[in-house]
C-alpha atoms as a PDB file:
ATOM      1  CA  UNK A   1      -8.685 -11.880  -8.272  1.00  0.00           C
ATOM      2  CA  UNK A   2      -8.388  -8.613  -7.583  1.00  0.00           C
ATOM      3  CA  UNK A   3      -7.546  -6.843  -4.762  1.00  0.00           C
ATOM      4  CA  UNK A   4      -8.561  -2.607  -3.639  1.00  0.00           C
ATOM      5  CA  UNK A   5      -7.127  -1.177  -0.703  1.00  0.00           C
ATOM      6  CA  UNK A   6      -9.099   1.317   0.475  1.00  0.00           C
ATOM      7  CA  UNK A   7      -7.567   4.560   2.245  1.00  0.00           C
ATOM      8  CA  UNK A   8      -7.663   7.696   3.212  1.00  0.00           C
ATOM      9  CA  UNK A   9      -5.103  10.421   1.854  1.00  0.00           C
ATOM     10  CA  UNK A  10      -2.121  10.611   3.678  1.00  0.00           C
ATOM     11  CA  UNK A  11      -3.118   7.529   6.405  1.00  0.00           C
ATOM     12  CA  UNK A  12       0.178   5.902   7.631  1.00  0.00           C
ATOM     13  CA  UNK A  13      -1.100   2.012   7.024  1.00  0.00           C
ATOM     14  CA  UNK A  14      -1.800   2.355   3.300  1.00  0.00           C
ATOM     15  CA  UNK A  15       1.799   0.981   2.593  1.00  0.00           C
ATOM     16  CA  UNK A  16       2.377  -1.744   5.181  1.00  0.00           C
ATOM     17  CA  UNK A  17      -1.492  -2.761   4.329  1.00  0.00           C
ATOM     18  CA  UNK A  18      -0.479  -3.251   0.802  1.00  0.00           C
ATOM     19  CA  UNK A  19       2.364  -4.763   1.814  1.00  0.00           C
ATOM     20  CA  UNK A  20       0.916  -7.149   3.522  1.00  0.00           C
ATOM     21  CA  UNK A  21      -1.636  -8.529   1.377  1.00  0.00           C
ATOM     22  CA  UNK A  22       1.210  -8.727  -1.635  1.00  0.00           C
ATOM     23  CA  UNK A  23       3.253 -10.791   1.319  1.00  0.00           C
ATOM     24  CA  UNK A  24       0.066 -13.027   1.918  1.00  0.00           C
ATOM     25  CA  UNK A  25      -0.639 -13.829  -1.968  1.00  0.00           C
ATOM     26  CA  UNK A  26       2.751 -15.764  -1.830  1.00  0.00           C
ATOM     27  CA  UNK A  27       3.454 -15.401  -5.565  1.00  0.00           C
ATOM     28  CA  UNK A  28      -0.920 -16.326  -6.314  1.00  0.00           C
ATOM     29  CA  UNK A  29      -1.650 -13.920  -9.335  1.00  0.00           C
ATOM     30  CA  UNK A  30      -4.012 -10.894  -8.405  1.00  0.00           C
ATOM     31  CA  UNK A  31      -4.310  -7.408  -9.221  1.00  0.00           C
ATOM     32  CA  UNK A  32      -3.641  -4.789  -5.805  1.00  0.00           C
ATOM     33  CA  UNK A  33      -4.864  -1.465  -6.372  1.00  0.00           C
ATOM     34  CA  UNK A  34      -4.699   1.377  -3.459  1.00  0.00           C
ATOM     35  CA  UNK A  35      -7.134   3.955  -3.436  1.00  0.00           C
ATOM     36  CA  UNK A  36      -7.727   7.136  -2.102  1.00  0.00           C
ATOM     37  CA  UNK A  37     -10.889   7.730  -0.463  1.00  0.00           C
ATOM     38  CA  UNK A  38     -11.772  11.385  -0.433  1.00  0.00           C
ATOM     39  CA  UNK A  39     -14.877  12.249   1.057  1.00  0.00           C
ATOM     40  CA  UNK A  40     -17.935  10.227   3.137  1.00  0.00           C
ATOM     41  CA  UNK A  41     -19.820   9.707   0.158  1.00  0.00           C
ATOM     42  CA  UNK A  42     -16.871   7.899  -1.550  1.00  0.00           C
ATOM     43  CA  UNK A  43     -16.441   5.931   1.393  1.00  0.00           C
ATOM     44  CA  UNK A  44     -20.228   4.927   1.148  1.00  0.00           C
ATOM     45  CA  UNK A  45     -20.143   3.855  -2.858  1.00  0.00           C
ATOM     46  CA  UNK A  46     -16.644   2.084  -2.280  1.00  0.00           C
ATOM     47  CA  UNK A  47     -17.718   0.206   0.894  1.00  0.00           C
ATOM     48  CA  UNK A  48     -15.000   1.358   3.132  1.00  0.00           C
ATOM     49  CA  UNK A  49     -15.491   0.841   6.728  1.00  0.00           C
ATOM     50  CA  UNK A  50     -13.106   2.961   7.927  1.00  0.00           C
ATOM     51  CA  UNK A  51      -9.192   2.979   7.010  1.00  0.00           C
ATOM     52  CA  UNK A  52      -7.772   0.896   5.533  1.00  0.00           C
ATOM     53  CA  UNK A  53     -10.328  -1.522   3.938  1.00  0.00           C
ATOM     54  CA  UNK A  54      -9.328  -4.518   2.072  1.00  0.00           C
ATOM     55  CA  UNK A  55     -12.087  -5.887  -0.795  1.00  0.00           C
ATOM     56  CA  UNK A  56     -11.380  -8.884  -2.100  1.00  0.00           C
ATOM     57  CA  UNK A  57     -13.344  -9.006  -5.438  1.00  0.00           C
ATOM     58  CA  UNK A  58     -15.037  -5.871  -4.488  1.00  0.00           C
ATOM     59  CA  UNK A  59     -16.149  -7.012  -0.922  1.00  0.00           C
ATOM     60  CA  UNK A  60     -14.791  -6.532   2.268  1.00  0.00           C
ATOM     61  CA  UNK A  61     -13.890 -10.291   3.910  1.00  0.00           C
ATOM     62  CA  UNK A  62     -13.982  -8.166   7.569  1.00  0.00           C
ATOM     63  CA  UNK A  63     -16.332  -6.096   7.680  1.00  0.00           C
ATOM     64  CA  UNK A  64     -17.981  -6.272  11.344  1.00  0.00           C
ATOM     65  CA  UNK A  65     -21.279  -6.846  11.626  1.00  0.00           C
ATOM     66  CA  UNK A  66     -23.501  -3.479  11.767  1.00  0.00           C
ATOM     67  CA  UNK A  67     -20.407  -1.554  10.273  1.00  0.00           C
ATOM     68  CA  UNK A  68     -21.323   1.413   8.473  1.00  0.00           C
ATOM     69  CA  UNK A  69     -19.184   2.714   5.598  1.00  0.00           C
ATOM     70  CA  UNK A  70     -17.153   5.712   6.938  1.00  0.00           C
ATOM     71  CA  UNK A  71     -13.844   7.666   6.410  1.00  0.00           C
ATOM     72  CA  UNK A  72     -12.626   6.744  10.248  1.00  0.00           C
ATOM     73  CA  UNK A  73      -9.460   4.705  11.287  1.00  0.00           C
ATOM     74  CA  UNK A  74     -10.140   0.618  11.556  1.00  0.00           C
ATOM     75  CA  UNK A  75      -8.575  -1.771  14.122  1.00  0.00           C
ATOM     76  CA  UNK A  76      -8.231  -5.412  13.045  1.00  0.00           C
ATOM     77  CA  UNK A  77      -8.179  -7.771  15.999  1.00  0.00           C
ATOM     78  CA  UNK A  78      -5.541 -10.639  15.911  1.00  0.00           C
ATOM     79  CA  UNK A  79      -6.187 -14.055  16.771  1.00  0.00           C
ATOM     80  CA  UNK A  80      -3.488 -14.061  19.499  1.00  0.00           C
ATOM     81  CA  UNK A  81      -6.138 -10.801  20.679  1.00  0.00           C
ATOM     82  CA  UNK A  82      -3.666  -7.862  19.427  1.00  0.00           C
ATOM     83  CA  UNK A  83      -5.091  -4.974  17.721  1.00  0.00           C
ATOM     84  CA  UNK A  84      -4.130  -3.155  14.662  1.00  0.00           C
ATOM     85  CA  UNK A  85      -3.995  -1.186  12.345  1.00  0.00           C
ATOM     86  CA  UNK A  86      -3.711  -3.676   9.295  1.00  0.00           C
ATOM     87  CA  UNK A  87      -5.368  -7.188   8.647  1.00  0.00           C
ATOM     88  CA  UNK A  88      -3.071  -9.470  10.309  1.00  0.00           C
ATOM     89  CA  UNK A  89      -1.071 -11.666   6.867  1.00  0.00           C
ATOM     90  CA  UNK A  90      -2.322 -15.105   8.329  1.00  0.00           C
ATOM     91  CA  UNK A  91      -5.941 -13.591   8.030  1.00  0.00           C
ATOM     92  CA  UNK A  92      -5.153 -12.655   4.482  1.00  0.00           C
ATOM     93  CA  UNK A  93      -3.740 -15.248   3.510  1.00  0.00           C
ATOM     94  CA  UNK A  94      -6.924 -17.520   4.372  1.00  0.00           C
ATOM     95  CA  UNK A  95      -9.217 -14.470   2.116  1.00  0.00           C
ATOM     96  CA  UNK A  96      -7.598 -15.515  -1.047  1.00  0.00           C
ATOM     97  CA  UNK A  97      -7.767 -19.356  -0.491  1.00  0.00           C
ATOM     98  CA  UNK A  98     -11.741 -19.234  -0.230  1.00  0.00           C
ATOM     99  CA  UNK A  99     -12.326 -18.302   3.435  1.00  0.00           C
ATOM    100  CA  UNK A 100     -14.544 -14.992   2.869  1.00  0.00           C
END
C-alpha cells in the first residue's frame, strides 16, 4: 500500500497529517510519502482537493462529492461533528482495512 500526502509548501498540518496516518497503520506495512504541491496545475494531475490530501493507492478515500482539485485549505468533519484540519485516525484507520 502506499500512502501520498498531499500539501502545500509550508502548510502547518503536513506533519500531524503524516503523523496520523503512520499512528493509524498500527505497525500494517505501507509506504508514506509527503509531497509538495506547488502550483494549481499540480494540484489538478495529483488529485489534491485542497490541503492536505491523503491518497491511498493514488486515490483520495474523502474526497467530497463535486470537489474540484485545488491548492486551498481542507476541513475533515469528525464523526462526533468536529472539524479539522486532518483526517480524523479512526477514519484512517478504516481506509487501510478496505473501507474506501
Amino acid at each position: 500500500m502506499r500512502i501520498t500526502v498531499l500539501t502545500v509548501v509550508g502548510y502547518p498540518n503536513a506533519r500531524p497529517a503524516v503523523e496520523l496516518v503512520e499512528a493509524a497503520l498500527d505497525g500494517r506495512q505501507a509506504e508514506v510519502e509527503l509531497v509538495e504541491v506547488r502550483d494549481e496545475a499540480e494540484a489538478v494531475g495529483r488529485g489534491m482537493y485542497g490541503s492536505p490530501t491523503v491518497l491511498v493507492d493514488g486515490s483520495d478515500p474523502f474526497a467530497p462529492p463535486g470537489a474540484v482539485p485545488s491548492l486551498s485549505c481542507r476541513l475533515y468533519r469528525h464523526a462526533d461533528g468536529t472539524v479539522s484540519g486532518v483526517p480524523g485516525e479512526a477514519a484512517l484507520r478504516r481506509v487501510p482495512a478496505g473501507a474506501r
